[in-house]
C-alpha atoms as a PDB file:
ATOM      1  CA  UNK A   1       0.000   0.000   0.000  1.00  0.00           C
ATOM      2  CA  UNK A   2       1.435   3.539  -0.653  1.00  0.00           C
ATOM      3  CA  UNK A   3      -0.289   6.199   1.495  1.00  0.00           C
ATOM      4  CA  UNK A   4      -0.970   9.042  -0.502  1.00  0.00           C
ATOM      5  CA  UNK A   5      -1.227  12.826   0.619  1.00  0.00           C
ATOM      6  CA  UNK A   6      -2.522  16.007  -0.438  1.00  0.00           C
ATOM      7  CA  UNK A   7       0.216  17.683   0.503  1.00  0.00           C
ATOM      8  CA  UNK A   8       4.083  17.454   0.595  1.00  0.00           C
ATOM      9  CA  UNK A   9       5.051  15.212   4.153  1.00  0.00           C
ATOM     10  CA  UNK A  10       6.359  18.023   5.174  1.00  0.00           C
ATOM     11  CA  UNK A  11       3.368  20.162   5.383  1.00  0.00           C
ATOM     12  CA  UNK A  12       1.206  17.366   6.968  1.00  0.00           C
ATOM     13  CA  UNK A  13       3.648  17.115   9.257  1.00  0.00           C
ATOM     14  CA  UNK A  14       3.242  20.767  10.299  1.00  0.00           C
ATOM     15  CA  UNK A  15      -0.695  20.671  10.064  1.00  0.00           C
ATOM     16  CA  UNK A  16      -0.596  17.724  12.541  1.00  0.00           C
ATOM     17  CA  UNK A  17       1.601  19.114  15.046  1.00  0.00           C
ATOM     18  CA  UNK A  18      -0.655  22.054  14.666  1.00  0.00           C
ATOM     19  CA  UNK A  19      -3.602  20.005  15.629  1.00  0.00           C
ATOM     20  CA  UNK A  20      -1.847  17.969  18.856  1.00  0.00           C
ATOM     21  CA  UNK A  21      -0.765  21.107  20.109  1.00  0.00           C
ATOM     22  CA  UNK A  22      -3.833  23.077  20.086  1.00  0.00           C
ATOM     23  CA  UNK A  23      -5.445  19.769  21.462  1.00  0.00           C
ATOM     24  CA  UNK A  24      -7.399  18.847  18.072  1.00  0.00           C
ATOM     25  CA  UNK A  25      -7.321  15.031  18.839  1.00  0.00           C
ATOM     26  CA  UNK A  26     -10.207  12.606  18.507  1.00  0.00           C
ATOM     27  CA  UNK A  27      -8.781   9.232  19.693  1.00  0.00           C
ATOM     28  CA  UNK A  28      -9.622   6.066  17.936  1.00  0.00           C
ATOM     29  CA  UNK A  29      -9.719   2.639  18.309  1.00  0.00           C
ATOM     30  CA  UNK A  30      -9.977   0.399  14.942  1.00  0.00           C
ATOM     31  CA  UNK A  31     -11.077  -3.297  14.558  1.00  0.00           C
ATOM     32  CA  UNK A  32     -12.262  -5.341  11.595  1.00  0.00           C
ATOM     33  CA  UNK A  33     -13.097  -9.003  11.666  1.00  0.00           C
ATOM     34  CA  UNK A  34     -13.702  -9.334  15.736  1.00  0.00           C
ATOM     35  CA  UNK A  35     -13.324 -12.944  16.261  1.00  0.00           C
ATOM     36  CA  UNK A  36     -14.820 -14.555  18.964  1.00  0.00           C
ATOM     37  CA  UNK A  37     -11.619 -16.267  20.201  1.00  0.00           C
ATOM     38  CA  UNK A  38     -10.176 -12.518  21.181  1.00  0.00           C
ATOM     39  CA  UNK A  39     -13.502 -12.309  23.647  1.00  0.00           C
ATOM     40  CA  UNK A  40     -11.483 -11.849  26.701  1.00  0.00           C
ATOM     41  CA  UNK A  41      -8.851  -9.606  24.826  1.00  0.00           C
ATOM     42  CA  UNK A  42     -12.025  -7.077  24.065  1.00  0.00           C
ATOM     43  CA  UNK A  43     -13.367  -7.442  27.413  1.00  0.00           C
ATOM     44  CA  UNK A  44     -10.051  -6.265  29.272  1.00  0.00           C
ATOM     45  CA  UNK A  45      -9.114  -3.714  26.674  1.00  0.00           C
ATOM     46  CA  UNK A  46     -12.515  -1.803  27.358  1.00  0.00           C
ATOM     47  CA  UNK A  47     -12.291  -2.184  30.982  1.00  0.00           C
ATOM     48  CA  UNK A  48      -9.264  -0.153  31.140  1.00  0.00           C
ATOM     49  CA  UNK A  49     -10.592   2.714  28.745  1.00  0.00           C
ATOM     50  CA  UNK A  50     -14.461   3.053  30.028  1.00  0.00           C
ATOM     51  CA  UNK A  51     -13.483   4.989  33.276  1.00  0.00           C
ATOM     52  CA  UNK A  52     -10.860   7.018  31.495  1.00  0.00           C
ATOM     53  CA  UNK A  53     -13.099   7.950  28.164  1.00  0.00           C
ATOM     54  CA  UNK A  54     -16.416   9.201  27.180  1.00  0.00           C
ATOM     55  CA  UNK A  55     -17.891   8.064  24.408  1.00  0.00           C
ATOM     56  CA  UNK A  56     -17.840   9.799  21.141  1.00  0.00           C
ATOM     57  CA  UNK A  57     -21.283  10.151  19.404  1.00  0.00           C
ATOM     58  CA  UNK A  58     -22.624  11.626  16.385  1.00  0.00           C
ATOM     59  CA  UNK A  59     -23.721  14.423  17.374  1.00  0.00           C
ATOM     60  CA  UNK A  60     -20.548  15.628  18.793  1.00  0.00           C
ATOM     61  CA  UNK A  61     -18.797  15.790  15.782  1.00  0.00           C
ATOM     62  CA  UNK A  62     -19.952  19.412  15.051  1.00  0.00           C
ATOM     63  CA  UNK A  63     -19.128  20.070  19.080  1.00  0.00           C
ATOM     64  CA  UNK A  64     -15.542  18.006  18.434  1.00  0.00           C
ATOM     65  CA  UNK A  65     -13.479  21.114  16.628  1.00  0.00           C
ATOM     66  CA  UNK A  66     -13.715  22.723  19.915  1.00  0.00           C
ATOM     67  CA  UNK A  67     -11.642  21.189  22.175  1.00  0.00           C
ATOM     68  CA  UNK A  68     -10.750  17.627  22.978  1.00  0.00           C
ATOM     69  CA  UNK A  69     -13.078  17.198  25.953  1.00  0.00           C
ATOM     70  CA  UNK A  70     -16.606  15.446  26.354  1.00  0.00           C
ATOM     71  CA  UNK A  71     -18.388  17.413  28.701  1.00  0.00           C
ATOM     72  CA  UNK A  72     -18.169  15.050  31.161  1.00  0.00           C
ATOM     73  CA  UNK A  73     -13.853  16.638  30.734  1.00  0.00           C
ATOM     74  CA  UNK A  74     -12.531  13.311  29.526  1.00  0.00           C
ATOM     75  CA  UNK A  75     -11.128  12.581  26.399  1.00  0.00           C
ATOM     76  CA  UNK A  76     -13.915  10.670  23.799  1.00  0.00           C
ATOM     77  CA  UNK A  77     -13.136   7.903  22.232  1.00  0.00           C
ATOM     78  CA  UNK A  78     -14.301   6.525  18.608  1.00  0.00           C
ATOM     79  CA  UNK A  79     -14.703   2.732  18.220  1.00  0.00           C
ATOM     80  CA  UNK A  80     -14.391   1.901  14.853  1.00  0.00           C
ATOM     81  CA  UNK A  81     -15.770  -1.324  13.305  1.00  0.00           C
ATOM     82  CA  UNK A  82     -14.393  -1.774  10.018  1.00  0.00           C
ATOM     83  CA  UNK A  83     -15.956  -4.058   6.891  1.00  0.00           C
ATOM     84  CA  UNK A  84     -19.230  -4.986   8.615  1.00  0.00           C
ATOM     85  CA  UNK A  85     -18.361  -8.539   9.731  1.00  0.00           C
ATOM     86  CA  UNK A  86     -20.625 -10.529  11.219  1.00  0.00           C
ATOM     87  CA  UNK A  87     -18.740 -11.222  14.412  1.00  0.00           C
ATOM     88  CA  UNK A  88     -18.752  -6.959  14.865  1.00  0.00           C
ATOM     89  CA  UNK A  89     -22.265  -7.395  15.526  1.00  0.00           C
ATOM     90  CA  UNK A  90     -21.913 -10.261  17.587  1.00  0.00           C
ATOM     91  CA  UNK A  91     -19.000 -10.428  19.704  1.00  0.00           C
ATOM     92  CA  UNK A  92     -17.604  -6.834  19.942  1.00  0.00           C
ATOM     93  CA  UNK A  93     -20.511  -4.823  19.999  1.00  0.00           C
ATOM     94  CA  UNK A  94     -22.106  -5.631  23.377  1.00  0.00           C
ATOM     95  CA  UNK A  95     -19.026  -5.682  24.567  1.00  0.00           C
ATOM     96  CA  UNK A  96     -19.031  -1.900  23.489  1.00  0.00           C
ATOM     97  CA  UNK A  97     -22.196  -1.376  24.990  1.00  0.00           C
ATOM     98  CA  UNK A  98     -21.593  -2.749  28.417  1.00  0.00           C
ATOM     99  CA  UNK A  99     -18.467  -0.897  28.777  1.00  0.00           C
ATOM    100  CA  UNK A 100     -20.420   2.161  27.577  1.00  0.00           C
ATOM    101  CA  UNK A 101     -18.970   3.057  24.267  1.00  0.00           C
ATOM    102  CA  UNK A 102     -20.803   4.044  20.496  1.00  0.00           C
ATOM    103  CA  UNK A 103     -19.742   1.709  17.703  1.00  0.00           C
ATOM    104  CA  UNK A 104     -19.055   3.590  14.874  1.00  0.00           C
ATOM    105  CA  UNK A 105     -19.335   0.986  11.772  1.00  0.00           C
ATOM    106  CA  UNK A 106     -18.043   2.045   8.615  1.00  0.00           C
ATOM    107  CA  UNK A 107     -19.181  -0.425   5.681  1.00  0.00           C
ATOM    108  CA  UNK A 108     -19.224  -1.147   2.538  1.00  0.00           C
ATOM    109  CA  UNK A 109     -22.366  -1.290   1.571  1.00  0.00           C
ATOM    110  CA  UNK A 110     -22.076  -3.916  -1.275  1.00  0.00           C
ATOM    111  CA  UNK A 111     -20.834  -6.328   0.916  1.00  0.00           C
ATOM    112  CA  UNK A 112     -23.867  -6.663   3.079  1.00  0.00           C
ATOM    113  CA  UNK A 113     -26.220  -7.392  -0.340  1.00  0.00           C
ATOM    114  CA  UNK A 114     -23.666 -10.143  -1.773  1.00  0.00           C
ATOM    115  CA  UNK A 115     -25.728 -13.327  -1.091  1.00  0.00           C
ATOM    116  CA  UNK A 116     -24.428 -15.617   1.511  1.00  0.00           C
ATOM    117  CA  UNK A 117     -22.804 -17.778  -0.511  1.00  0.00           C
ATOM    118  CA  UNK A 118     -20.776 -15.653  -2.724  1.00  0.00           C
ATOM    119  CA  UNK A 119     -19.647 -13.780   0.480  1.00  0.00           C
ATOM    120  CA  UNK A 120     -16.314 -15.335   0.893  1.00  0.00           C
ATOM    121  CA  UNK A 121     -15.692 -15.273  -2.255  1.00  0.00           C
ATOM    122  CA  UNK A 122     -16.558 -11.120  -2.081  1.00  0.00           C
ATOM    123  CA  UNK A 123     -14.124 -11.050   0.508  1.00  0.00           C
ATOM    124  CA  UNK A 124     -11.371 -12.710  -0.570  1.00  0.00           C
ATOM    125  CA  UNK A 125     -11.456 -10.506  -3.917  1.00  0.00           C
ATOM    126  CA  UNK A 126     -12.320  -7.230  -1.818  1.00  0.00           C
ATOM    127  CA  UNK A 127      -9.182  -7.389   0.695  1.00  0.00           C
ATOM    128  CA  UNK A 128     -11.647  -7.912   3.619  1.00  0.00           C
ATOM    129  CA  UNK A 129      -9.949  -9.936   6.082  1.00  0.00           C
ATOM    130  CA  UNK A 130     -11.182 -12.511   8.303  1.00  0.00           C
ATOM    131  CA  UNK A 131     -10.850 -15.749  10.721  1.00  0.00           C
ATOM    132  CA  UNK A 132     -12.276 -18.374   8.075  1.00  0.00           C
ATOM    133  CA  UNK A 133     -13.491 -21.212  10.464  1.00  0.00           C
ATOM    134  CA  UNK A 134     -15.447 -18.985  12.716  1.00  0.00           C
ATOM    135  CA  UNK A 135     -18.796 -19.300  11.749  1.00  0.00           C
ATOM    136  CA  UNK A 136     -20.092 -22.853   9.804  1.00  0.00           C
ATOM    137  CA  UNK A 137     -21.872 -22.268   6.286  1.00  0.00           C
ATOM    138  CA  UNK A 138     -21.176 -19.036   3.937  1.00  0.00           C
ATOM    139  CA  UNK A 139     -21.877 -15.671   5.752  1.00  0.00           C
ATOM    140  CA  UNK A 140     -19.443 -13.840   6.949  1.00  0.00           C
ATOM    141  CA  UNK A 141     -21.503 -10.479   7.368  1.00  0.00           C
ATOM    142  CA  UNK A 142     -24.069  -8.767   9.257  1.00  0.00           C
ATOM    143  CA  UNK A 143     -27.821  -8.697   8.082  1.00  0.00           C
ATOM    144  CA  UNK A 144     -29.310  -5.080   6.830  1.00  0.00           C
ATOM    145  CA  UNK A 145     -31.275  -6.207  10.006  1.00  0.00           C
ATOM    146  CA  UNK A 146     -28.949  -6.453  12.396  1.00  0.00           C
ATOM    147  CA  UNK A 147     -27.584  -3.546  11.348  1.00  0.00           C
ATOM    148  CA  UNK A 148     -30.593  -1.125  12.058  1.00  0.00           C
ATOM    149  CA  UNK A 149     -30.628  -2.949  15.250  1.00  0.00           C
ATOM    150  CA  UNK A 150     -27.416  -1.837  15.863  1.00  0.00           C
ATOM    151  CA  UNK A 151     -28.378   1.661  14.580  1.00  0.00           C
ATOM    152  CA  UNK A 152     -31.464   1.963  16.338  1.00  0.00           C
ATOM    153  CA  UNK A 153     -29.695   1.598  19.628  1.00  0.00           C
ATOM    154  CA  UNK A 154     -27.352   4.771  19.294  1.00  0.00           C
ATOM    155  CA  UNK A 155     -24.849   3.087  17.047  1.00  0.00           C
ATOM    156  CA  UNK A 156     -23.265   5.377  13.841  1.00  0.00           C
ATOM    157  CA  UNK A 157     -22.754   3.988  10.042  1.00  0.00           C
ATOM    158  CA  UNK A 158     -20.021   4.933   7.506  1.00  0.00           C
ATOM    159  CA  UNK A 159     -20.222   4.378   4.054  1.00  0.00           C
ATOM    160  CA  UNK A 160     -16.745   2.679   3.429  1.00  0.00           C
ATOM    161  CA  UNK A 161     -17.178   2.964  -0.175  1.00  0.00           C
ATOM    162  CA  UNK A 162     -19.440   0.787  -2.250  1.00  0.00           C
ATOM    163  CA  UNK A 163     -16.962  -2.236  -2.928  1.00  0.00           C
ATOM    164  CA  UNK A 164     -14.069  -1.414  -0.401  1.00  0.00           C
ATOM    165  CA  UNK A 165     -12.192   0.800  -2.842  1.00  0.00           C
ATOM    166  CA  UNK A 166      -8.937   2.509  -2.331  1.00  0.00           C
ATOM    167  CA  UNK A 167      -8.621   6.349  -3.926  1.00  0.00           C
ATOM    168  CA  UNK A 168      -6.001   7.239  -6.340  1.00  0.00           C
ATOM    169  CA  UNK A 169      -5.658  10.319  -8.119  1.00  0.00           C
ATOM    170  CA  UNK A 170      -6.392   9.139 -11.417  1.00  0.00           C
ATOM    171  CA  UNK A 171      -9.723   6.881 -10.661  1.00  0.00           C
ATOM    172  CA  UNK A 172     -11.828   7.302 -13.260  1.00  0.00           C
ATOM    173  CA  UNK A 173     -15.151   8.812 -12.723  1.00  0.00           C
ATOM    174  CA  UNK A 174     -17.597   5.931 -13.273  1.00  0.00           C
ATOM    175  CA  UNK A 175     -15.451   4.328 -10.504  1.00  0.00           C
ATOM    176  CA  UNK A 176     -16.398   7.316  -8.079  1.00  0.00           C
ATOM    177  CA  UNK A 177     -19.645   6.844  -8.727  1.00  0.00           C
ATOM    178  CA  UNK A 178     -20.715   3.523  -7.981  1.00  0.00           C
ATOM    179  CA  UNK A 179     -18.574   4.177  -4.771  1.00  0.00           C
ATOM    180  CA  UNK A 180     -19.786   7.123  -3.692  1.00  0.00           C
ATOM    181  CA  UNK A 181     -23.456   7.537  -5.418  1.00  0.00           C
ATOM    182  CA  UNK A 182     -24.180   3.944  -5.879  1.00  0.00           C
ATOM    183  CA  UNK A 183     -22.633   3.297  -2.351  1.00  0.00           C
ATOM    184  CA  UNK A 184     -24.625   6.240  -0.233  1.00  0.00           C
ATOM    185  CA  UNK A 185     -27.802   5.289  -1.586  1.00  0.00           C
ATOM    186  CA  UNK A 186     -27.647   1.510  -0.973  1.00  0.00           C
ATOM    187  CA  UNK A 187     -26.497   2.102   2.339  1.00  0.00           C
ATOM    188  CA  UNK A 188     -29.453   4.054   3.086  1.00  0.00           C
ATOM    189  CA  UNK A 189     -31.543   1.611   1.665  1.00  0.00           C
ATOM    190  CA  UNK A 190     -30.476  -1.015   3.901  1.00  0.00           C
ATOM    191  CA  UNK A 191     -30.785   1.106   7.036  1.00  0.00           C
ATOM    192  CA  UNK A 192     -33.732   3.274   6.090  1.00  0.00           C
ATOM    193  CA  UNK A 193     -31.707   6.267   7.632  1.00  0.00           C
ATOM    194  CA  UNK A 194     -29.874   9.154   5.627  1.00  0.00           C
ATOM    195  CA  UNK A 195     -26.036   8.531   5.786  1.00  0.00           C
ATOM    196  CA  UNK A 196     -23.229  11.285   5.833  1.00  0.00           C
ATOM    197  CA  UNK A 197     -19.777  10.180   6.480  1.00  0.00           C
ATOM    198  CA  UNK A 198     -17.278   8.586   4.360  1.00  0.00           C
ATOM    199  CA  UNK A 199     -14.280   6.638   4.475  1.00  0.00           C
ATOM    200  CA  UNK A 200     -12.015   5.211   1.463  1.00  0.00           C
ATOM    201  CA  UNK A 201     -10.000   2.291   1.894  1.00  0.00           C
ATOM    202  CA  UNK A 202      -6.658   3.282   3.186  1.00  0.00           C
ATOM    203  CA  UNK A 203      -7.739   6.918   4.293  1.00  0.00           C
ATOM    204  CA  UNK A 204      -7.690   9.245   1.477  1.00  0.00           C
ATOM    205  CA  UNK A 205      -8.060  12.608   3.009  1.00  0.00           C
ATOM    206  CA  UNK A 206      -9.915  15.278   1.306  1.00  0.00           C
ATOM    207  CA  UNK A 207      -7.186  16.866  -1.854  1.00  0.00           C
ATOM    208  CA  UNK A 208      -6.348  13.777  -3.294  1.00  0.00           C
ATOM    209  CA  UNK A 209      -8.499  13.332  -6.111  1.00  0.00           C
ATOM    210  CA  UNK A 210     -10.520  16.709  -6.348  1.00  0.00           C
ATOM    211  CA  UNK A 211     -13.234  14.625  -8.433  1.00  0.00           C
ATOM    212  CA  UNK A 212     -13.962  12.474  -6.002  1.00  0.00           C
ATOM    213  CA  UNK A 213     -14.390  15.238  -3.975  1.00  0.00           C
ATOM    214  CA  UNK A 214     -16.970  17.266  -5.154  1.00  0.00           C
ATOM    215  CA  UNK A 215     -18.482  13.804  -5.813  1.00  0.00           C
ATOM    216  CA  UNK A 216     -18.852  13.361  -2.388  1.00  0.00           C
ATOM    217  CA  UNK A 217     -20.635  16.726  -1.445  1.00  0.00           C
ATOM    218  CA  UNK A 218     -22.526  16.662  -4.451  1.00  0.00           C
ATOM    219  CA  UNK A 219     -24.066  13.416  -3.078  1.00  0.00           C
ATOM    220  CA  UNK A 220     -24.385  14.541   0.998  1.00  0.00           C
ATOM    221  CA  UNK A 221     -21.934  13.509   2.412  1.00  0.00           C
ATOM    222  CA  UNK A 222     -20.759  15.798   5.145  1.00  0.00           C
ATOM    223  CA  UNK A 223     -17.819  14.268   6.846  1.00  0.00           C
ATOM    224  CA  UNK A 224     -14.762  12.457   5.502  1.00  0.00           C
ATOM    225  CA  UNK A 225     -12.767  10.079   7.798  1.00  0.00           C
ATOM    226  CA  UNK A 226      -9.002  10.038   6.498  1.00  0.00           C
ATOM    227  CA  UNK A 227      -5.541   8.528   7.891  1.00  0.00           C
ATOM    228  CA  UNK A 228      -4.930  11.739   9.924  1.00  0.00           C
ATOM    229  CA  UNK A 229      -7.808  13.908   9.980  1.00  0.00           C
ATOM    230  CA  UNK A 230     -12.068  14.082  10.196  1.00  0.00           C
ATOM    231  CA  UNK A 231     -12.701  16.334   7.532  1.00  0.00           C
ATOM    232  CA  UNK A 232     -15.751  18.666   7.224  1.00  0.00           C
ATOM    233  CA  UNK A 233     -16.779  18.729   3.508  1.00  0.00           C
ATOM    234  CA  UNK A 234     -19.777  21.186   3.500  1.00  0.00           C
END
């Protein structure tokens, strides 16, 4: 993987410092496939961060620019659950719950639609990672059920591109498209709730690929989750 920027090192560099020393942080904490074999791993890991975190929801990330704090004067924390795995729903996220936290899935929205048994097959050819013998029979994912579950109990949604796409600068525009067009809408269909922040595979921040940019507020989307920054598009 080469990690693009928008701007010489150099001047990322500076614009991060910038941000750490005017306390501009947002701490998070990223997991994909959550196997339930790492059950006790989760478990300890959140009992050391719920008394020393609040948790991050969405509608703090308008209240976020402004300091690093919760109200509650502890630092937030972002749980991110990557890919939309089946075990994310099952293992990991009442373990997020009990220790207090919002999940913050970001998904590709595709993934959840391929029928269960093409799913491994989607996954293998999508770069989506995973513990093969944890679950008998073909799927891998979470249902569009289970997901507004999840949503209906506090619990935020990404579009992760359509088909777990990477950015480059020179992606053609039918390619930005079904990821970002195609993408927001069937995510939306599957959770019957308007969705607003994006994600590329590997972080593309905003700069990159202007295109894709104005693709991205032409469709709604308001916030862009990158390597280093949360971006406000519009």
């Amino acid at each position: 993987m080469t990690l693009l920027l928008s701007k010489p090192g150099a001047d990322v560099a500076r614009d991060l410092a910038g941000g750490y020393a005017a306390g501009r942080t947002l701490r998070l904490m990223n997991y994909h496939s959550t196997p339930r074999v790492r059950e006790p791993e989760y478990t300890r890991q959140l009992a050391e961060l719920a008394p020393r975190y609040s948790p991050f929801r969405k509608d703090d990330l308008d209240r976020w620019p402004q300091g690093p704090a919760s109200p509650k004067n502890k630092p937030w924390l972002m749980p991110i659950l990557f890919e939309g795995f089946r075990d994310n729903y099952d293992v990991i996220l009442p373990l997020l719950e009990d220790a207090g936290f919002t999940a913050w899935f970001f998904v590709p929205p595709h993934f959840l639609n391929v029928p269960v048994a093409e799913q491994r097959g989607f996954a293998e050819a999508h770069r989506l990672h995973y513990l093969r013998d944890e679950y008998p029979g073909e799927r891998i994912t979470m249902t569009w059920a289970e997901a507004r579950d999840a949503a209906a109990r506090g619990h935020v949604f990404a579009c992760h591109s359509r088909n777990h796409t990477a950015l480059d600068r020179d992606t053609p525009d039918d390619v930005l498209h079904e990821e970002i067009f195609t993408g927001k809408q069937e995510m939306e269909d599957g959770l019957g709730l308007p969705v607003d922040i994006f994600c590329w595979l590997h972080g593309a921040d905003v700069g990159i690929n202007p295109r894709a940019d104005d693709m991205l507020r032409a469709a709604g989307f308001r916030y862009l989750f990158s390597n280093f920054r949360l971006q406000r598009l519009q």
